[in-house]
Protein backbone atom coordinates (compact mmCIF):
# COMPACT_ATOMS: atom_id res chain seq x y z
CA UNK A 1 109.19 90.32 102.77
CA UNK A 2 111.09 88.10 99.74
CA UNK A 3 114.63 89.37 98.79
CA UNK A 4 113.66 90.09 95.59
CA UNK A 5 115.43 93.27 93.99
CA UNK A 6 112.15 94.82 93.04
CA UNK A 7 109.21 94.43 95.91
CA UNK A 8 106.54 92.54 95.43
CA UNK A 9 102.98 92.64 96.49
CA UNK A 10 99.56 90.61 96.28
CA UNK A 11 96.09 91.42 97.37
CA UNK A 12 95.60 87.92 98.18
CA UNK A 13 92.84 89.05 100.75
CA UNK A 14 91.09 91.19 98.52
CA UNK A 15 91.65 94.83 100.54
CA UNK A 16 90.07 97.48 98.83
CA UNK A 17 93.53 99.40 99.12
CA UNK A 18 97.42 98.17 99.46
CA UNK A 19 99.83 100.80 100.83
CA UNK A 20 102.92 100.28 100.37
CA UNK A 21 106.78 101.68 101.48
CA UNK A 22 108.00 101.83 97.37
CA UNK A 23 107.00 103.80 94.07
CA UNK A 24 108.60 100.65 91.87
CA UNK A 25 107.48 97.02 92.37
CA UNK A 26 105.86 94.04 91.53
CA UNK A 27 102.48 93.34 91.17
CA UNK A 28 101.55 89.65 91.23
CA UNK A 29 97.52 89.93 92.27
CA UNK A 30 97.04 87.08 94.09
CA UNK A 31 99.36 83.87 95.69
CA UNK A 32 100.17 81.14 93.05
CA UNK A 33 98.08 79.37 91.03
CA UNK A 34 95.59 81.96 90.83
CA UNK A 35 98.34 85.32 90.57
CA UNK A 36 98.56 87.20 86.84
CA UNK A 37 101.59 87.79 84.99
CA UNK A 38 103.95 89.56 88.01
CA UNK A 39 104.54 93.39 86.02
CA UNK A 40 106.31 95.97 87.24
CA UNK A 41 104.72 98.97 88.45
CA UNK A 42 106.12 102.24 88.55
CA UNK A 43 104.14 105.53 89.95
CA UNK A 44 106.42 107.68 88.99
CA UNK A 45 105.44 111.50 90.42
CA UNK A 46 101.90 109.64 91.59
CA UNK A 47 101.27 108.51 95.04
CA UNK A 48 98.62 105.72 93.94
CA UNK A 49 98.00 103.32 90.87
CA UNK A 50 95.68 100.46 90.12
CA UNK A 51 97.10 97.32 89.05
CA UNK A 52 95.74 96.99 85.32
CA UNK A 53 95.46 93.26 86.11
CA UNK A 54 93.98 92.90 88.89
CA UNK A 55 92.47 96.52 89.98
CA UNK A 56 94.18 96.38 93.50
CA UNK A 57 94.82 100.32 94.61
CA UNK A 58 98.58 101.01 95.65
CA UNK A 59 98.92 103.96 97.35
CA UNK A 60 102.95 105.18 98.49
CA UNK A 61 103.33 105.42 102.21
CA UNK A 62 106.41 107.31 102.83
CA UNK A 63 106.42 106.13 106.39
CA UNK A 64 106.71 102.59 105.52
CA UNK A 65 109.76 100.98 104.64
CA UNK A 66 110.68 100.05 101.16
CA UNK A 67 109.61 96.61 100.83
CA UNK A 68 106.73 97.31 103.58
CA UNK A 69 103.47 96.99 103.33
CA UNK A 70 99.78 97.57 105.17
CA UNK A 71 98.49 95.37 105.65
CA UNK A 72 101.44 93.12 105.80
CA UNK A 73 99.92 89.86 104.78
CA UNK A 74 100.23 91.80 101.14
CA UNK A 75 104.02 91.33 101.36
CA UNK A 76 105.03 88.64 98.54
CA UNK A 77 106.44 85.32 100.55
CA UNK A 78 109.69 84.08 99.90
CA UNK A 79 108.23 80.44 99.23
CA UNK A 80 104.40 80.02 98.36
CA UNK A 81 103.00 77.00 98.96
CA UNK A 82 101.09 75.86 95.61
């Protein structure tokens, strides 16, 4: 996973759902050049939300650790290769 503050995820491979060990994070769709604007997400009392950009379903996995993801290849690199 980066070291960013806030987590941040992709659905890079196109997964019909992302689940993920936060509630607040990043959203960034795909890897560079083809990602959207990276927005924060928050789901507040929700366990799920769709990306407004890019439609990917997030759905909070309490078991995971914050920064964690399923399946992992989701996790935002530290250095993308563009």
């Amino acid at each position: 996973m980066a070291d960013h503050g806030t987590p941040h995820f992709h659905n890079q491979p196109g997964v019909a759902r992302v689940r993920i060990g936060a509630k607040e994070f990043m959203c960034t769709g795909a890897l560079p050049p083809f990602d959207h604007p990276h927005i924060f997400i928050d789901m507040g009392d929700s366990d799920d939300v769709i990306c407004p950009y890019c439609s990917t379903h997030y759905v909070y996995d309490a078991s995971l650790a914050r920064g964690a993801c399923e399946p992992p290849e989701c996790a935002f690199p530290d250095k993308v290769s563009a």
